[in-house]
N, C-alpha and C. Protein backbone atom coordinates (compact mmCIF):
# COMPACT_ATOMS: atom_id res chain seq x y z
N UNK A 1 17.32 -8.58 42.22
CA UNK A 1 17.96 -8.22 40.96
C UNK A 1 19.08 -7.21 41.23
N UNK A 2 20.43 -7.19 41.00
CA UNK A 2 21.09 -6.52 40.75
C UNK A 2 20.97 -5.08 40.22
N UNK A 3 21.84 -4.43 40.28
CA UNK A 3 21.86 -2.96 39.19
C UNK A 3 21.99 -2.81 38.39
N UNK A 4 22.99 -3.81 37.88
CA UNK A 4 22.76 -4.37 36.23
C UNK A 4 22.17 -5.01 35.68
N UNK A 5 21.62 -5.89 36.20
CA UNK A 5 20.00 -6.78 36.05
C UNK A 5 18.92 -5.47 35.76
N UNK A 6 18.79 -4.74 36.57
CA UNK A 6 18.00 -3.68 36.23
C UNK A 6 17.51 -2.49 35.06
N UNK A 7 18.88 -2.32 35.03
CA UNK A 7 19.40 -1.79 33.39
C UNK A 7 19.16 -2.03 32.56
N UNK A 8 19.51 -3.33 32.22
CA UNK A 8 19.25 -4.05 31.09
C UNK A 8 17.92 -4.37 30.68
N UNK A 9 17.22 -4.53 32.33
CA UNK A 9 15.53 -4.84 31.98
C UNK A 9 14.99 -3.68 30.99
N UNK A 10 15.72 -2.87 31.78
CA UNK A 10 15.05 -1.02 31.34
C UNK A 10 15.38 -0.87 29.73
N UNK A 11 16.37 -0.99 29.20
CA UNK A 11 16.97 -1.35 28.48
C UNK A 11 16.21 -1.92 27.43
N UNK A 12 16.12 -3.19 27.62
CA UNK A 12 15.04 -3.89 26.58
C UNK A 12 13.93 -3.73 26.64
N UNK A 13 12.97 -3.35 27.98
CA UNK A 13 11.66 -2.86 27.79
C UNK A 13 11.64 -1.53 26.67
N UNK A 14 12.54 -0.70 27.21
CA UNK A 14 12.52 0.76 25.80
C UNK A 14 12.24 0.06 24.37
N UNK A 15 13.28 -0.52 24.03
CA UNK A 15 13.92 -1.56 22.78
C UNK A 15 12.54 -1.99 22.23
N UNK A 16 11.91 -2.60 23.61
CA UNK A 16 10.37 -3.24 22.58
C UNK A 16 8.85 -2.35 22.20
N UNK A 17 9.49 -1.29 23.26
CA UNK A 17 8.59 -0.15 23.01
C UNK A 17 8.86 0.80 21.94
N UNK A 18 9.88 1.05 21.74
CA UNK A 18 10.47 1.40 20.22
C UNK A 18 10.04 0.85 19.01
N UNK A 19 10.09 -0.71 19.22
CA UNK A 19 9.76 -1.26 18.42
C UNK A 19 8.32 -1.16 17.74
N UNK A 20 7.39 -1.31 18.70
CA UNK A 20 5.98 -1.28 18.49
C UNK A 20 5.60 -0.08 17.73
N UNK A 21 6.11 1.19 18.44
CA UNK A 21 5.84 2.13 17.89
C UNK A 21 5.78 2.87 16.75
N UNK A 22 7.39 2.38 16.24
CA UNK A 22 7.99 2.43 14.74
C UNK A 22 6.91 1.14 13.80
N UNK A 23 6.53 0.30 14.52
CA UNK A 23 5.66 -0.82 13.51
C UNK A 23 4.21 -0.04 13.09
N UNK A 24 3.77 0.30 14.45
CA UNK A 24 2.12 1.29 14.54
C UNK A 24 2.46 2.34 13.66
N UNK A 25 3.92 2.86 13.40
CA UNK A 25 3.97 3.99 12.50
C UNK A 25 3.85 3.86 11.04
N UNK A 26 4.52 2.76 11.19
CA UNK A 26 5.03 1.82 9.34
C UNK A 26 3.48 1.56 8.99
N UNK A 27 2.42 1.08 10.03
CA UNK A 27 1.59 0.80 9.27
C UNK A 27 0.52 1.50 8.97
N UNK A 28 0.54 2.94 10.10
CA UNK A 28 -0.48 3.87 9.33
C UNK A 28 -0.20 4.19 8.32
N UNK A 29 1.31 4.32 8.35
CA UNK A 29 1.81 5.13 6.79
C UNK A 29 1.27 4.44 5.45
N UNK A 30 1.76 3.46 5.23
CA UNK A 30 0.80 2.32 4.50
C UNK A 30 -0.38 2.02 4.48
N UNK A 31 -1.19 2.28 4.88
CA UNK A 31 -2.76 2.03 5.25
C UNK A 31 -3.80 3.60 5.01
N UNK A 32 -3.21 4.63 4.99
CA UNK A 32 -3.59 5.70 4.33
C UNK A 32 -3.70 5.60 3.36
N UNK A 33 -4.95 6.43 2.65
CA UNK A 33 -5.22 6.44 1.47
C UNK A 33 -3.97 7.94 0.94
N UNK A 34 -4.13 7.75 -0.55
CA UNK A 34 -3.42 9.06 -1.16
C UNK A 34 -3.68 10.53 -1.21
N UNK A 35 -2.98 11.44 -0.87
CA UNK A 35 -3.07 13.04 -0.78
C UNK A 35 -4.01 13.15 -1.90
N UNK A 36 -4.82 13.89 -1.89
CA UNK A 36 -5.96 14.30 -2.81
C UNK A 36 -5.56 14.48 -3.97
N UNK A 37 -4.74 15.36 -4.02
CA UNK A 37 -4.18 15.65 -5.64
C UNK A 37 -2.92 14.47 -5.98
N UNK A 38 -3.08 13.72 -5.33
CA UNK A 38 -1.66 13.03 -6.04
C UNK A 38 -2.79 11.31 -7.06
N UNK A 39 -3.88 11.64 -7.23
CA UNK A 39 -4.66 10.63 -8.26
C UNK A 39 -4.33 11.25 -9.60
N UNK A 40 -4.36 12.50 -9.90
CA UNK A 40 -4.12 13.67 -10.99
C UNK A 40 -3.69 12.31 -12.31
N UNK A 41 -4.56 12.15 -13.13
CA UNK A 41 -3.63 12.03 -14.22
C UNK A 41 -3.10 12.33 -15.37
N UNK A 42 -1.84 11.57 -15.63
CA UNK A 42 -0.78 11.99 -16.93
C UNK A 42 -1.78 13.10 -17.62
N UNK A 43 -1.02 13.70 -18.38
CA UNK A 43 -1.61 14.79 -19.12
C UNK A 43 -1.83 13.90 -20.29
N UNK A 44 -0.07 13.43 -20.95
CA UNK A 44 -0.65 12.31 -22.18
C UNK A 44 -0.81 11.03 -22.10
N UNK A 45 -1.54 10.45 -21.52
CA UNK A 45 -2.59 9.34 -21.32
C UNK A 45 -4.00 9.74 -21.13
N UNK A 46 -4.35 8.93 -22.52
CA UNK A 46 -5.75 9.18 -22.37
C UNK A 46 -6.42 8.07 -22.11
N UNK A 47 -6.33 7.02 -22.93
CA UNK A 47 -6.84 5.29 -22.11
C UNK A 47 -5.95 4.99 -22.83
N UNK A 48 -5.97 3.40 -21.61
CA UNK A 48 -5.30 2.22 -21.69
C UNK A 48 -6.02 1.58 -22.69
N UNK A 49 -4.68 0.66 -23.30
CA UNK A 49 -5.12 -0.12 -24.47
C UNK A 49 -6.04 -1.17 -24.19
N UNK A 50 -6.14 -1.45 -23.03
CA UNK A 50 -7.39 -2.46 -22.57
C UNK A 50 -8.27 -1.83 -22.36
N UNK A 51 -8.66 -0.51 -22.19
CA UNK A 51 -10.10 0.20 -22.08
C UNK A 51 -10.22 0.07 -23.49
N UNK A 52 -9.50 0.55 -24.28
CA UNK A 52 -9.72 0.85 -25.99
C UNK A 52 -10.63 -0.34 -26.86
N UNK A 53 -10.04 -1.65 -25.99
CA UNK A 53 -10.37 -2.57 -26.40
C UNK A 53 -11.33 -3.62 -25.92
N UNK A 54 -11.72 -2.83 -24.95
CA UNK A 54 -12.60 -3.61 -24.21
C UNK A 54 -13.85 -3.92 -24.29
N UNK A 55 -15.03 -5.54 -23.98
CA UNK A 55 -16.01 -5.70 -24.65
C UNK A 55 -16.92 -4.51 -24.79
N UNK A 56 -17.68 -4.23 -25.73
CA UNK A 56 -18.77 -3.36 -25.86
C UNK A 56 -19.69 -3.51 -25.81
N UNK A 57 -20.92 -3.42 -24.95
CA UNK A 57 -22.14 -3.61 -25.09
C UNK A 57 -23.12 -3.54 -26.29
N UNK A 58 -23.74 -4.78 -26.33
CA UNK A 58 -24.35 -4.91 -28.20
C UNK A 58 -23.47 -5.83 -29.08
N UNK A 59 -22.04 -5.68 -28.82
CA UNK A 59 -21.54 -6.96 -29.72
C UNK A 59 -21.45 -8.07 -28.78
N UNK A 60 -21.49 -8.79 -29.96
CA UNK A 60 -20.75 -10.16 -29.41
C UNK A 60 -19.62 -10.47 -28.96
N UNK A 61 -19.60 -11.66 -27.59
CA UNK A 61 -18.39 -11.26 -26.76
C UNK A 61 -17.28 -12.42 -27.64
N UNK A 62 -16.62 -11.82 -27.93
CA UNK A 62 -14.93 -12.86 -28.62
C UNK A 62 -14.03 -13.24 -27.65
N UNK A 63 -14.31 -14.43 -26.97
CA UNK A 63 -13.19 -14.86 -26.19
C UNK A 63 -11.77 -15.17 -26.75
N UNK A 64 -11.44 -14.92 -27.84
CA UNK A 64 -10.37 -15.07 -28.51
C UNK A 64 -9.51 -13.56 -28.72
N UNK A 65 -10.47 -12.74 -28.84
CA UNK A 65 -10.20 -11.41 -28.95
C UNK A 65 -9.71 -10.86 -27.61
N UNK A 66 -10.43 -10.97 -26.58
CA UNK A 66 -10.40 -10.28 -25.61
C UNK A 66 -9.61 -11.20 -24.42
N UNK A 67 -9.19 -12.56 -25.07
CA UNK A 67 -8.07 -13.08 -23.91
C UNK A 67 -8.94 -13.99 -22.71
N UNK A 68 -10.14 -13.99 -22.74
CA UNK A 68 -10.31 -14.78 -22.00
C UNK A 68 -11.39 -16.25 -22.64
């Protein structure tokens, strides 16, 4: 191999080791769960209109009502 054959090997071996690394990084980042306090919620939200409305134990279930 040449000296420039060599280089270049060197070269692209870095390139794919870069690569990997930045991927192993992308995907811890993503794959962590959330900072403790960042679940906190809204101050004004209290429930969703689908909790509000959702079946209740004891009635009867309305598939017409409830969309399914």
């Amino acid at each position: 191999m040449t000296p420039l054959q060599t280089w270049a090997l060197l070269v692209l071996v870095l390139a794919i080791g870069l690569c990997i690394l930045w991927l192993a990084h992308e995907i811890k980042v993503r794959t962590r769960s959330p900072a403790r306090g960042a679940r906190r919620r809204r101050p004004g939200v209290h429930k969703s209109a689908v909790r509000i409305r959702a079946h209740q134990p004891g009635e009867p279930y309305d598939h017409d009502e409830h969309g399914l």
